[in-house]
C-alpha atoms as a PDB file:
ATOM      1  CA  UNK A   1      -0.871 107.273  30.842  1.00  0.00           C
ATOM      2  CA  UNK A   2      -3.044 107.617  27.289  1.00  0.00           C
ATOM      3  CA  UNK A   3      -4.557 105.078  25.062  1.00  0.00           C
ATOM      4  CA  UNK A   4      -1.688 104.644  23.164  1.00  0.00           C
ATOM      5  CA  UNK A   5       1.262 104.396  25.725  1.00  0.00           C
ATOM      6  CA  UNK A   6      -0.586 101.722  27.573  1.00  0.00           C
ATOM      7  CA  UNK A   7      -1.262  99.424  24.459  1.00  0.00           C
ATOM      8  CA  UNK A   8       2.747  99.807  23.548  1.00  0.00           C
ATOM      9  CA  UNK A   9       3.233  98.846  27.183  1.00  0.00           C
ATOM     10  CA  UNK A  10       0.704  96.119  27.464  1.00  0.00           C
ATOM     11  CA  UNK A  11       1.857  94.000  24.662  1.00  0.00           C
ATOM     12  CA  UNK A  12       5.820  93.559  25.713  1.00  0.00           C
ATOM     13  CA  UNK A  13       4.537  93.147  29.908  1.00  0.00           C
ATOM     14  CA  UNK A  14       2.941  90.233  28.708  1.00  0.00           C
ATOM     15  CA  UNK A  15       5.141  88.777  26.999  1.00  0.00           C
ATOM     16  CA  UNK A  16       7.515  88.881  29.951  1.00  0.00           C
ATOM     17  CA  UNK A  17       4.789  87.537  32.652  1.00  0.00           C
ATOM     18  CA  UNK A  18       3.938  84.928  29.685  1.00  0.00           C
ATOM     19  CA  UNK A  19       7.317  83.594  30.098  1.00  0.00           C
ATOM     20  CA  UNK A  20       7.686  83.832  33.661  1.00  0.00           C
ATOM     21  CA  UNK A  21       4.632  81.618  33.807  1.00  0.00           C
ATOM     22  CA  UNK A  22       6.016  79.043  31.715  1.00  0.00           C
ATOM     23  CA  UNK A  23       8.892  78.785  33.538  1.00  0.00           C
ATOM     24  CA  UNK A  24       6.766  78.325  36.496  1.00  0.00           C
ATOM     25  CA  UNK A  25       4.836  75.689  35.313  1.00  0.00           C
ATOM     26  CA  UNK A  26       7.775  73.823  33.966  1.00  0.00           C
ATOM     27  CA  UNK A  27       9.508  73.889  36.689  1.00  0.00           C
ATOM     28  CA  UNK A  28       6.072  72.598  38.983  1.00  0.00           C
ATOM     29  CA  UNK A  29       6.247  69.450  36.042  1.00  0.00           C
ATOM     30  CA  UNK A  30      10.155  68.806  36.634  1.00  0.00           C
ATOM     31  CA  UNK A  31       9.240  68.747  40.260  1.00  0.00           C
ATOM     32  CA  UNK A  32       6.347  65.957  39.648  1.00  0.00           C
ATOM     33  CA  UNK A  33       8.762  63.887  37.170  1.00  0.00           C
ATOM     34  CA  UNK A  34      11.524  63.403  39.929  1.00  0.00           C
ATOM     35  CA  UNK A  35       8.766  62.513  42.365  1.00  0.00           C
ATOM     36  CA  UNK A  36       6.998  60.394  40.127  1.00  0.00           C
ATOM     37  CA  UNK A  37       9.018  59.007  37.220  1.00  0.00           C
ATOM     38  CA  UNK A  38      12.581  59.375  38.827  1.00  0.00           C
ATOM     39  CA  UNK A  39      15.893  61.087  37.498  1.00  0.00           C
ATOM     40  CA  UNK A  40      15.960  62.681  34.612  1.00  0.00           C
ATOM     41  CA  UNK A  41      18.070  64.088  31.554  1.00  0.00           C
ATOM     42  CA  UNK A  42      19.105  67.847  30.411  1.00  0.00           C
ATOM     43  CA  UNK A  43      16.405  67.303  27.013  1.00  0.00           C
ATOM     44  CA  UNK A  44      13.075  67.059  28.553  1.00  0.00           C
ATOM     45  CA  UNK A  45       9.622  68.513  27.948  1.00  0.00           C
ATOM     46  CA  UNK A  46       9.467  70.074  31.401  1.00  0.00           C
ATOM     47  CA  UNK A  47      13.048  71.362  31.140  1.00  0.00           C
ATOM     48  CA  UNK A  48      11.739  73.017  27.545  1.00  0.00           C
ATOM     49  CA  UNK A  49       8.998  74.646  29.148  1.00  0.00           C
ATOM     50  CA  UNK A  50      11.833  76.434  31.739  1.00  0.00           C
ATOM     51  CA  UNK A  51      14.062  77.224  29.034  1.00  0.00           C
ATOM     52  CA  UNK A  52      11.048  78.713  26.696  1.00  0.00           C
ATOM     53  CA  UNK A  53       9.912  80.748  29.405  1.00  0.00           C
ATOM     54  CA  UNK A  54      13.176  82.425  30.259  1.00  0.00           C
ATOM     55  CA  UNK A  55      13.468  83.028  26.028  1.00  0.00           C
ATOM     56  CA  UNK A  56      10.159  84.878  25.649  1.00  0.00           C
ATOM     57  CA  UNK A  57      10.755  86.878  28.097  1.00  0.00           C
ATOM     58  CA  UNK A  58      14.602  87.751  27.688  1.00  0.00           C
ATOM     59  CA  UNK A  59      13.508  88.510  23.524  1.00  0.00           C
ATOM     60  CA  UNK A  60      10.677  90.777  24.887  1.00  0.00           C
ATOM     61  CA  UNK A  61      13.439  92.696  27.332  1.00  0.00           C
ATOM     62  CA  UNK A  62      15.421  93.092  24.285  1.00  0.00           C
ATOM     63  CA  UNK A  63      13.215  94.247  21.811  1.00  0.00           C
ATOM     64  CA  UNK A  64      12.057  96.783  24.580  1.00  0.00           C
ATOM     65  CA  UNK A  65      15.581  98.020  25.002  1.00  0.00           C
ATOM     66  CA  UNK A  66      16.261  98.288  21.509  1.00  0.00           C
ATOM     67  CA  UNK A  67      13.019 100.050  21.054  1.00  0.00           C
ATOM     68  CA  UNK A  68      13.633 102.538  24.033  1.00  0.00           C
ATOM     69  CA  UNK A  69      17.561 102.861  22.690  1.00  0.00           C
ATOM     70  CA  UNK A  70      16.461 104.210  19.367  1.00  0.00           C
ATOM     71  CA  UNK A  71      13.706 106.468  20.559  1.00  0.00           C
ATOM     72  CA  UNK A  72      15.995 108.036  22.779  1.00  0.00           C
ATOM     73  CA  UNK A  73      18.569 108.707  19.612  1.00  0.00           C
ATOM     74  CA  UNK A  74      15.728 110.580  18.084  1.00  0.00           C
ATOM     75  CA  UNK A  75      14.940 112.605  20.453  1.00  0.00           C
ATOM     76  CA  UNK A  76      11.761 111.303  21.257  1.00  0.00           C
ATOM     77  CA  UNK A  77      10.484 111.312  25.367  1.00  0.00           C
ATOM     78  CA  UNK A  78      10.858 108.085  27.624  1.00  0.00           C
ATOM     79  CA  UNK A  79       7.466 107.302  29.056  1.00  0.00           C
ATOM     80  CA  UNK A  80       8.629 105.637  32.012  1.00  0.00           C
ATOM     81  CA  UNK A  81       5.597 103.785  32.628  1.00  0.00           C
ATOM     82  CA  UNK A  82       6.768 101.712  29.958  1.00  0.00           C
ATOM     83  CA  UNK A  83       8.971  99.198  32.379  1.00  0.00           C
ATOM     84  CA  UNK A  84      10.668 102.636  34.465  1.00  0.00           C
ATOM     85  CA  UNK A  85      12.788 104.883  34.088  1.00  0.00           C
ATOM     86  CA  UNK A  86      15.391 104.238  31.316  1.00  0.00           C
ATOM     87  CA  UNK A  87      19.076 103.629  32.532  1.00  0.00           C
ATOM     88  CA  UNK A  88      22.288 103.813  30.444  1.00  0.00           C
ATOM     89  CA  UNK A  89      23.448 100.711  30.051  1.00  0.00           C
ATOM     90  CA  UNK A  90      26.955  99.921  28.221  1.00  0.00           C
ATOM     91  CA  UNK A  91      28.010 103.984  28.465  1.00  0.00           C
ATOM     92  CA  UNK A  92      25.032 104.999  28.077  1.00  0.00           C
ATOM     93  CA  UNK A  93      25.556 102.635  24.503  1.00  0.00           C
ATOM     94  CA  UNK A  94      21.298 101.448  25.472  1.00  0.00           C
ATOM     95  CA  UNK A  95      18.813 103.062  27.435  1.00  0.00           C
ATOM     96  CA  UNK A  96      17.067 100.407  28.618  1.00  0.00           C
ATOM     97  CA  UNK A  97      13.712 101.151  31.301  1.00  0.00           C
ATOM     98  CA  UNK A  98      14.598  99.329  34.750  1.00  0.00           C
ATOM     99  CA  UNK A  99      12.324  96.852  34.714  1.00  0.00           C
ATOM    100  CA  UNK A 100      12.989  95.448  31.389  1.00  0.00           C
ATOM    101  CA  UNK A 101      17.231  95.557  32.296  1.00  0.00           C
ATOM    102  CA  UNK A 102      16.503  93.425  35.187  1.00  0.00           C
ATOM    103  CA  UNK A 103      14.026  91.200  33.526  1.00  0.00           C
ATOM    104  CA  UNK A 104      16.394  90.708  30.570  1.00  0.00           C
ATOM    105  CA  UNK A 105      19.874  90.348  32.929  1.00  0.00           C
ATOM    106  CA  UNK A 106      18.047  87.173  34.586  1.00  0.00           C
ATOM    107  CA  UNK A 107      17.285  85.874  31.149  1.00  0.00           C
ATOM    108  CA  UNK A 108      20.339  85.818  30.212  1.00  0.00           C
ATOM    109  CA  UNK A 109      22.107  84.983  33.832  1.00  0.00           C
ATOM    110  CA  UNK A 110      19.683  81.742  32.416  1.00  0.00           C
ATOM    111  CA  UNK A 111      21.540  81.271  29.213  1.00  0.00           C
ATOM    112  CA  UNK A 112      24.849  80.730  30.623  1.00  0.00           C
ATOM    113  CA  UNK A 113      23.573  78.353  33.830  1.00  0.00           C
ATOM    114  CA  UNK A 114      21.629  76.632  31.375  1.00  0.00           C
ATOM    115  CA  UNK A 115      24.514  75.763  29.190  1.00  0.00           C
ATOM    116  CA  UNK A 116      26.679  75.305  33.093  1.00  0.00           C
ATOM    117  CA  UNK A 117      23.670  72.595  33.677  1.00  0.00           C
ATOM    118  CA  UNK A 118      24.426  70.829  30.050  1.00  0.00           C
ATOM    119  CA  UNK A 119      27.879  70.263  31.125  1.00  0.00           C
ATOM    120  CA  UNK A 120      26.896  69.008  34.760  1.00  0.00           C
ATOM    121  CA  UNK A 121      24.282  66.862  33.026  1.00  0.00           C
ATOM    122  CA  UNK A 122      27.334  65.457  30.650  1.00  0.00           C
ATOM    123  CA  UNK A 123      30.235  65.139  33.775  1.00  0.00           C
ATOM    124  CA  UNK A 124      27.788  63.606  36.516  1.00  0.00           C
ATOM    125  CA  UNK A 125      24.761  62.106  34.688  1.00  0.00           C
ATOM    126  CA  UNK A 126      21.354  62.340  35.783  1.00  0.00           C
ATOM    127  CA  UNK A 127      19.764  64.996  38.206  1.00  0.00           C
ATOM    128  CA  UNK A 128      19.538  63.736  41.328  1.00  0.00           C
ATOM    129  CA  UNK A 129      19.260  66.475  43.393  1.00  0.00           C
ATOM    130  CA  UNK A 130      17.699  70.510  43.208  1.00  0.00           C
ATOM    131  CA  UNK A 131      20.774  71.820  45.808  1.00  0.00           C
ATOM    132  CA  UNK A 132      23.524  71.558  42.493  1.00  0.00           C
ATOM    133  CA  UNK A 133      25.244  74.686  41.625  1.00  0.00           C
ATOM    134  CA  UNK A 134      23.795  75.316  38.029  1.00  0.00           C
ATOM    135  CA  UNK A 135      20.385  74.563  39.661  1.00  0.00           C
ATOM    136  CA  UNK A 136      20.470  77.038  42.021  1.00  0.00           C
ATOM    137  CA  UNK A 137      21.694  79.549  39.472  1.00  0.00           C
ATOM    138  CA  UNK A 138      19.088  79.428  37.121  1.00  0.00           C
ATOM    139  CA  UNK A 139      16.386  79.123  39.554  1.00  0.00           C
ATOM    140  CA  UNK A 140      17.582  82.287  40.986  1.00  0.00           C
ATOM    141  CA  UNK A 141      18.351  83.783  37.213  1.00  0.00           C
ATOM    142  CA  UNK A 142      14.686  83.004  36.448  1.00  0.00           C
ATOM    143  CA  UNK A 143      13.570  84.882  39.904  1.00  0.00           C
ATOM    144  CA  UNK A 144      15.599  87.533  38.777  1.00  0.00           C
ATOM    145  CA  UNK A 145      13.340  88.140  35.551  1.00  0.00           C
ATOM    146  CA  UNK A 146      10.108  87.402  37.733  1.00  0.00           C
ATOM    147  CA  UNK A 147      10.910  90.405  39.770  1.00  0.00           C
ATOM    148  CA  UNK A 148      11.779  92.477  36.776  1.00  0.00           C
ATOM    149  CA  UNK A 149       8.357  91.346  35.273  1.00  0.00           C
ATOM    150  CA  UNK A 150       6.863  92.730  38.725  1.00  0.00           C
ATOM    151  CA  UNK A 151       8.718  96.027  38.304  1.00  0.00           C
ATOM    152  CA  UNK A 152       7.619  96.264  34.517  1.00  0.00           C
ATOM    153  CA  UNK A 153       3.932  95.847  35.891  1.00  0.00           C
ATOM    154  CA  UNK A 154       4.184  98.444  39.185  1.00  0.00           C
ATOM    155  CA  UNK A 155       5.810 101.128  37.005  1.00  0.00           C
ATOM    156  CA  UNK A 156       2.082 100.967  34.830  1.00  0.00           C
ATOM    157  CA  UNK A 157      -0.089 100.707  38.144  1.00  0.00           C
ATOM    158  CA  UNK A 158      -2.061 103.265  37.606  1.00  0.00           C
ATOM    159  CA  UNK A 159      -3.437 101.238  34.571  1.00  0.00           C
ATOM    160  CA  UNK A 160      -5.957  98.746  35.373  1.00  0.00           C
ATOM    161  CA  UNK A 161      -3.691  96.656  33.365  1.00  0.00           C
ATOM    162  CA  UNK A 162      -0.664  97.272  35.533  1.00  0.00           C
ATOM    163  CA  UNK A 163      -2.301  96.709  38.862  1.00  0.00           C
ATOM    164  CA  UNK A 164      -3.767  93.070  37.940  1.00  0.00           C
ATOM    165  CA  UNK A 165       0.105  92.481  35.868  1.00  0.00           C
ATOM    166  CA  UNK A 166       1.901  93.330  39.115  1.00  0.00           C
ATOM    167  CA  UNK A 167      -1.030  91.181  41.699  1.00  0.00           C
ATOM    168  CA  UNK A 168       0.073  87.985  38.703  1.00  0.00           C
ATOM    169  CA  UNK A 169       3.686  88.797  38.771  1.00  0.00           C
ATOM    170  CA  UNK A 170       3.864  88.744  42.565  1.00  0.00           C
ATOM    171  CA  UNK A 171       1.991  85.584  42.953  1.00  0.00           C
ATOM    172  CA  UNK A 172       3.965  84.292  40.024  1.00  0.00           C
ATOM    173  CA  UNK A 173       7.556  85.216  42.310  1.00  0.00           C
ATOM    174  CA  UNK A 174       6.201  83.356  45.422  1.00  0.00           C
ATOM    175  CA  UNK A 175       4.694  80.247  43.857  1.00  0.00           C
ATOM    176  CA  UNK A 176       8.545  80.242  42.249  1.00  0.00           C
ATOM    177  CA  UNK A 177      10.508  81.060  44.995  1.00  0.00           C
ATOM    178  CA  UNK A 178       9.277  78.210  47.672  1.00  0.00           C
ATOM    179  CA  UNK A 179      11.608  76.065  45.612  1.00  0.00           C
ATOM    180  CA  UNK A 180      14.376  78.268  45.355  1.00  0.00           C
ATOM    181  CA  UNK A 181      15.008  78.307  48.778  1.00  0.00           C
ATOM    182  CA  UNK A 182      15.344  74.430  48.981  1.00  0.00           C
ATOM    183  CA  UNK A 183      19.163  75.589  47.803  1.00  0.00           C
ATOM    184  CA  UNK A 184      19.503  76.740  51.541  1.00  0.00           C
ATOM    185  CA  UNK A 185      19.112  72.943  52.718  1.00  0.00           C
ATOM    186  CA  UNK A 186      22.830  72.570  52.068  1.00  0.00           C
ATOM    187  CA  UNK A 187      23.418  74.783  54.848  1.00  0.00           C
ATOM    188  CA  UNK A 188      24.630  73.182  57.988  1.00  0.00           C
ATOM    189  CA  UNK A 189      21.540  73.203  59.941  1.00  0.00           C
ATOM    190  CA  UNK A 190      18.229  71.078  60.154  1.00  0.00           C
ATOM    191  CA  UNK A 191      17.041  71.298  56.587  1.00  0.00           C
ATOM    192  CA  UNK A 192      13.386  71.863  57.443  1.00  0.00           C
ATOM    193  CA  UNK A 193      13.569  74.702  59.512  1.00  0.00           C
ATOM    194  CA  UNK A 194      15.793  76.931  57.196  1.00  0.00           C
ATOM    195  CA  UNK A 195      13.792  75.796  54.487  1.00  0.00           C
ATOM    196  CA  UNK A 196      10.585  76.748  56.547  1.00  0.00           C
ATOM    197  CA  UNK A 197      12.176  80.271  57.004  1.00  0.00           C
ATOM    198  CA  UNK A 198      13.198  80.927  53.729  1.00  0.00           C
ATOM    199  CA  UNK A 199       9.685  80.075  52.517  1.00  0.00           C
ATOM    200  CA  UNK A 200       8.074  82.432  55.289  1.00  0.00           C
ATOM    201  CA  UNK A 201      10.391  85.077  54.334  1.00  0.00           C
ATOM    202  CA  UNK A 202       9.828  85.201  50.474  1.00  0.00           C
ATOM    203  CA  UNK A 203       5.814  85.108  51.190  1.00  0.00           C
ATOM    204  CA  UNK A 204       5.779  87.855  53.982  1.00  0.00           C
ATOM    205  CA  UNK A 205       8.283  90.532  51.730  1.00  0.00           C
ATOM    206  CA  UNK A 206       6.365  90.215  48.592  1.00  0.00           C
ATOM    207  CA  UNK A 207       3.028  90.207  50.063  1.00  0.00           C
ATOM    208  CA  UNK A 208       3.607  92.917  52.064  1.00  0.00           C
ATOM    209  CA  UNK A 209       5.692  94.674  49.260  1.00  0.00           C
ATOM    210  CA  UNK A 210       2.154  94.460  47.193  1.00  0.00           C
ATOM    211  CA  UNK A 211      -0.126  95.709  49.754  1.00  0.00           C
ATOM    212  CA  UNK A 212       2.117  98.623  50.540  1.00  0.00           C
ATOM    213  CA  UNK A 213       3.076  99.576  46.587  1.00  0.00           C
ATOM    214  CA  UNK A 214      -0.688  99.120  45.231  1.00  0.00           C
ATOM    215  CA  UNK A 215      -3.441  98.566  48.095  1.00  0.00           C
ATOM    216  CA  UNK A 216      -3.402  97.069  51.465  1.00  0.00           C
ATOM    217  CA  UNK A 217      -6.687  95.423  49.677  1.00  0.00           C
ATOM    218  CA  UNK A 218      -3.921  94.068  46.866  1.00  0.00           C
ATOM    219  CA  UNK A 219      -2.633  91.897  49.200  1.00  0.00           C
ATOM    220  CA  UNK A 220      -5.863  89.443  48.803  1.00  0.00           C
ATOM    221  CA  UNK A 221      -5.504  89.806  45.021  1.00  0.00           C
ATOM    222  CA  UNK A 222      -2.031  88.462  45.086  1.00  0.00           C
ATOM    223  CA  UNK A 223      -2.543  85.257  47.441  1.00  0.00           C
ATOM    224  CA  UNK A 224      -5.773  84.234  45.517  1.00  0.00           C
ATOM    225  CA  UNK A 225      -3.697  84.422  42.349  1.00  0.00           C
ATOM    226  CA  UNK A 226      -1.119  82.299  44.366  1.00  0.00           C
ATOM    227  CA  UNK A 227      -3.743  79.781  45.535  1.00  0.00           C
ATOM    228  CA  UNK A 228      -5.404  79.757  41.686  1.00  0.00           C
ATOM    229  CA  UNK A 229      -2.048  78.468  40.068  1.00  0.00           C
ATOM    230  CA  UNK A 230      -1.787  76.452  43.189  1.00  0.00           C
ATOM    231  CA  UNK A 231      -4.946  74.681  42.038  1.00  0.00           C
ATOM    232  CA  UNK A 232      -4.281  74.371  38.352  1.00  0.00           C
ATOM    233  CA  UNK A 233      -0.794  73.061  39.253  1.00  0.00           C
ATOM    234  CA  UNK A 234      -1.916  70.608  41.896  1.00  0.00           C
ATOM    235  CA  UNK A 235      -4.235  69.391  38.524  1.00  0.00           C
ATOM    236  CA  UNK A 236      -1.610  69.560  35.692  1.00  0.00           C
ATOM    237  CA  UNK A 237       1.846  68.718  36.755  1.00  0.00           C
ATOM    238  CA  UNK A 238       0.911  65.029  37.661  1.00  0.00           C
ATOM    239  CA  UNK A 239      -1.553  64.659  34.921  1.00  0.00           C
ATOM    240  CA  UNK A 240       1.397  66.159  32.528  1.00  0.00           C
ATOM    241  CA  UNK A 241       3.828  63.646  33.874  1.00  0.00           C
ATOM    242  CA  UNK A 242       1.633  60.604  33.287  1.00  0.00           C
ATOM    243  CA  UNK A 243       1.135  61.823  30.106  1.00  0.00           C
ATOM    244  CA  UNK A 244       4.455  62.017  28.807  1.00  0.00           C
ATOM    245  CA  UNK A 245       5.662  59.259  30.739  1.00  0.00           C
ATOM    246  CA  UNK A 246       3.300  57.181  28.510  1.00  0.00           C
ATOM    247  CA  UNK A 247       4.429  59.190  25.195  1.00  0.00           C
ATOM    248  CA  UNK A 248       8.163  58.159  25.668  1.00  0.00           C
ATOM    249  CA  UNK A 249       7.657  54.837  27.478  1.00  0.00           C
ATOM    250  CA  UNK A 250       8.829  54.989  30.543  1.00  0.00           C
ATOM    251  CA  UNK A 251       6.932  53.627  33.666  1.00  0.00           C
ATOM    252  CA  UNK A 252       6.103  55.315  36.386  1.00  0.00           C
ATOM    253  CA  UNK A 253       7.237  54.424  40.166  1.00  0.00           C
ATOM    254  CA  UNK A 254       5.845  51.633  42.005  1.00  0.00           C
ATOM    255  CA  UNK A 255       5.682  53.926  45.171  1.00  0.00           C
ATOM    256  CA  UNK A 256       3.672  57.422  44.533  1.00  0.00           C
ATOM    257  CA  UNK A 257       2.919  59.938  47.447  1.00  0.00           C
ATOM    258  CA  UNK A 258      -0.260  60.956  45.684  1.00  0.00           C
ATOM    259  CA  UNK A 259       0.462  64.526  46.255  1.00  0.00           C
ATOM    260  CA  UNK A 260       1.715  67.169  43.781  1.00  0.00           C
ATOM    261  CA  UNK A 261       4.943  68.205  45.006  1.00  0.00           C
ATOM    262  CA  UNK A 262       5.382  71.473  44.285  1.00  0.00           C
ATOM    263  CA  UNK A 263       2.064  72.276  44.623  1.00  0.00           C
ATOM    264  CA  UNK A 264       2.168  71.274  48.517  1.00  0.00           C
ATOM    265  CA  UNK A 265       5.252  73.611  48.743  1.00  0.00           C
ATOM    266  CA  UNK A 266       3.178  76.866  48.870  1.00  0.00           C
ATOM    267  CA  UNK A 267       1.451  77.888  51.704  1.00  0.00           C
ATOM    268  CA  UNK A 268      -2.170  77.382  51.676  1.00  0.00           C
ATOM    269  CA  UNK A 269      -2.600  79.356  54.579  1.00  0.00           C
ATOM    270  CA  UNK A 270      -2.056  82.923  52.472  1.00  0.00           C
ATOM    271  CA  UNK A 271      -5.033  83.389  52.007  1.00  0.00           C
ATOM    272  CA  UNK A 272      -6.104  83.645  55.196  1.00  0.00           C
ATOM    273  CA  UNK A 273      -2.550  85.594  55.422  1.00  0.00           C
ATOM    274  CA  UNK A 274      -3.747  88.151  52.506  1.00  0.00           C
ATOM    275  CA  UNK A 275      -6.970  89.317  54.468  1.00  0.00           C
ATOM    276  CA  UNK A 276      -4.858  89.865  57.437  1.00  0.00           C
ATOM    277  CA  UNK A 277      -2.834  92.109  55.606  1.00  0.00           C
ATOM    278  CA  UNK A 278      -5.699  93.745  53.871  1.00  0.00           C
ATOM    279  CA  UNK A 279      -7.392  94.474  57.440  1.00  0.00           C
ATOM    280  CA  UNK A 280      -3.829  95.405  58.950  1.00  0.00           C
ATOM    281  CA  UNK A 281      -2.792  97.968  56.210  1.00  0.00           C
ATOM    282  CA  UNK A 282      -2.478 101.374  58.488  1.00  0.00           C
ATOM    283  CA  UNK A 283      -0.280  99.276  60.458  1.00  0.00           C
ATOM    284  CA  UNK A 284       3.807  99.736  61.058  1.00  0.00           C
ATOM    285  CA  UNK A 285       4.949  96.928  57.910  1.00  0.00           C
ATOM    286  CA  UNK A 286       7.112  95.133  60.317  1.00  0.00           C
ATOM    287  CA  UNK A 287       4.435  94.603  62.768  1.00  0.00           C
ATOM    288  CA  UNK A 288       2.100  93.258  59.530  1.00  0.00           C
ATOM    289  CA  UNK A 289       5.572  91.232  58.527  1.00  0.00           C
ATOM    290  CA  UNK A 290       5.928  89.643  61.857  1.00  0.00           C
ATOM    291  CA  UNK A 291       2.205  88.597  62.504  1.00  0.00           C
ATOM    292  CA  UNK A 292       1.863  87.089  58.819  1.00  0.00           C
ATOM    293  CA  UNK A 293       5.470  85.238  59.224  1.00  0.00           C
ATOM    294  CA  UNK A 294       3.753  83.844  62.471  1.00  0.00           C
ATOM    295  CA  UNK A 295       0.967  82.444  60.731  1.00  0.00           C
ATOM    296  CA  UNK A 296       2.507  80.868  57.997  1.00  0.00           C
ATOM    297  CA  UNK A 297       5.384  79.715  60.035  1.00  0.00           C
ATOM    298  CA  UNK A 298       3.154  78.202  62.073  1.00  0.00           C
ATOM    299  CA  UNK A 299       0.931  76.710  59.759  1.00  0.00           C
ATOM    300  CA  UNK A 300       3.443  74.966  57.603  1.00  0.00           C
ATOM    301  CA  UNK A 301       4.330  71.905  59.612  1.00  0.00           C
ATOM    302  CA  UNK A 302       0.681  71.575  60.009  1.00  0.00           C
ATOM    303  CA  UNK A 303       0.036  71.411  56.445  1.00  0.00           C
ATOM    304  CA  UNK A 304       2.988  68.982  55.611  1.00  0.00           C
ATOM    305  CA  UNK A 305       1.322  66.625  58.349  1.00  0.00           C
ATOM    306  CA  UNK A 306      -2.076  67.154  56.658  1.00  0.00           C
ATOM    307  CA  UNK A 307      -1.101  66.136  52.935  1.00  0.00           C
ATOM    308  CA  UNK A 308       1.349  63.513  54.048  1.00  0.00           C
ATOM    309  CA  UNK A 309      -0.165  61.838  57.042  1.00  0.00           C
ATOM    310  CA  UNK A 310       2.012  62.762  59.170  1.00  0.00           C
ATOM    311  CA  UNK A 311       4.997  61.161  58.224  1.00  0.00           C
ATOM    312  CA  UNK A 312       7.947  62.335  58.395  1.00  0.00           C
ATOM    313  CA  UNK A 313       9.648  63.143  54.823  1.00  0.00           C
ATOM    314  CA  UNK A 314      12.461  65.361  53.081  1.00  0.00           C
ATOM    315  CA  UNK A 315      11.768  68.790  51.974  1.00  0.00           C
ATOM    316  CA  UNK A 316      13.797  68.105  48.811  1.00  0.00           C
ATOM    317  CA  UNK A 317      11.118  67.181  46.041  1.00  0.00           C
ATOM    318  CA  UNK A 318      14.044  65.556  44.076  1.00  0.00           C
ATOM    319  CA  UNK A 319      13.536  62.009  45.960  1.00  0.00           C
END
C-alpha cells in the first residue's frame, strides 16, 4: 500500500470507527440512565449520541461508495485495501468495497429501527425494557456497521494504521455486543445462563478471529483496548448521567447499585483470556475457543458476585 492510498484510506476508516464509538458510548450512558434515573423518552442525550454514531459512519460508507462508484466509471483501479474488494451493488449501478457495504447496510438497517423505536416510544410510552423489538434491531443494525468497520480496518492490515483500526474495532464489537445478547433473555430458559453464553460466545469468536487474522500476539491488543474503554466507561457513563440529570432537573433514584452497568457487563477476565490466546496461537482454534470460553464462562458469575455482593440480581440493566 503507498503513501497516498493509505492517507485516502485512513481518513474515511475513521470516520466509521469514530461513529461506532459513539454509539458505544451512548449506548453505555442509556444503560446508566435506566439504572440510575429510571425510564426514559425517544429525545435524549444518550439516545443522540447512538443515533450520531450510526450517521457518521453510514455518511462515511456513502461517500466511500460514491467515491469508489465513480472511479470505477473512469476507468481508474480499485485498491482494495481501501475497505475490500468492490462489489456491484444495485446491477452493478455502485461498486461499493465490502467493508464499507456492510458498514453502510447497518447504518441504515439503523434508520428505519430508529424511526420503528419513535413509533413504539409514541404507542407504549416509556422504555422499560432492552428485549423490545426495535431495540433489538438497532442494536444488532449498529453491530452490523461495527463489524463492517472491522472489515474496513483488516482489509489495510498491513498498514500500521490498519492493524491498531482492526485491534479498536474488535474491542469496540465486544464491549457492544455483551448487551446485544440480553435480547436472548426472552428465550424460554433461565435468563442468566443464555445470557452468560451469548456473552462467552461473542468474546471467544472475535478474539480468536483477531489473533488468527493479524497475530496470535493481537489478541492482547484487542482485550486491553476492551478493558481501556471498560475503564473510561466505568468513569463517564455515571458521571454523564448525574450530569444531565442535574441539567434537565430530574432527580436521581433513591436506591443506586453504585456500579456502572454496562461497564460490569464485559468480562474483566479477557485479559487474562488475551495472553492465553497469545501463548496458545499454534494451537487447533477450537481447542484455543474452548479453553478461553471456559475461562470466561467460568469467571463471570464470579465477577457478578464480586461487584454486587453477592446478591442475586437481573441481567437486564433496564431495572
Amino acid at each position: 500500500m503507498d503513501a497516498t492510498t493509505s492517507r485516502r484510506g485512513l481518513v474515511p476508516a475513521s470516520f466509521v470507527l469514530g461513529g461506532a464509538l459513539l454509539s458505544l458510548i451512548g449506548l453505555s450512558w442509556d444503560i446508566q440512565w435506566h439504572n440510575d434515573v429510571g425510564p426514559d423518552t425517544f429525545f435524549t442525550m444518550p439516545h443522540l449520541f447512538l443515533y450520531a454514531g450510526s450517521a457518521v459512519a453510514g455518511f462515511a460508507s456513502l461517500a466511500v461508495v460514491l467515491s469508489t462508484t465513480a472511479a470505477q466509471r473512469r476507468g481508474e483501479p480499485i485498491d482494495p485495501a481501501v475497505g475490500g474488494r468492490a462489489v456491484g451493488v444495485f446491477g452493478r449501478t455502485f461498486a461499493a468495497p465490502v467493508g464499507y457495504l456492510i458498514s453502510g447496510t447497518g447504518a441504515a438497517g439503523f434508520l428505519l429501527y430508529g424511526l420503528w423505536d419513535e413509533w413504539w416510544h409514541g404507542l407504549y410510552g416509556f422504555d422499560v425494557t432492552i428485549a423490545s423489538p426495535p431495540h433489538i434491531g438497532f442494536l444488532l443494525s449498529i453491530q452490523i456497521t461495527m463489524v463492517g468497520a472491522l472489515v474496513v480496518f483488516m482489509a489495510a492490515r498491513r498498514a500500521r494504521w490498519g492493524v491498531v483500526g482492526t485491534m479498536l474495532s474488535a474491542a469496540t464489537l465486544i464491549a457492544f455486543s455483551v448487551v446485544t445478547v440480553m435480547g436472548l433473555e426472552a428465550l424460554p430458559v433461565d435468563e442468566a445462563t443464555v445470557v452468560g453464553a451469548g456473552v462467552v460466545f461473542v468474546c471467544v469468536v472475535v478474539v480468536v478471529m483477531s489473533a488468527r487474522a493479524l497475530d496470535g500476539r493481537a489478541a492482547v491488543g484487542v482485550v486491553a483496548a476492551v478493558a481501556a474503554m471498560q475503564a473510561v466507561l466505568w468513569w463517564f457513563s455515571p458521571w454523564a448521567t448525574v450530569l444531565y440529570a442535574d441539567a434537565i432537573g430530574l432527580p436521581m433514584r433513591d436506591f443506586l447499585e453504585g456500579v456502572p452497568g454496562h461497564s460490569a457487563m464485559i468480562p474483566m477476565v479477557l485479559l487474562l483470556v488475551g495472553v492465553l490466546v497469545g501463548v496458545l496461537r499454534r494451537a487447533p482454534a477450537w481447542l484455543i475457543g474452548a479453553i478461553a470460553g471456559t475461562v470466561i464462562g467460568g469467571c463471570l458469575p464470579l465477577q457478578e458476585a464480586w461487584l454486587y455482593g453477592g446478591e442475586a440480581r437481573s441481567s437486564s440493566p433496564f431495572s
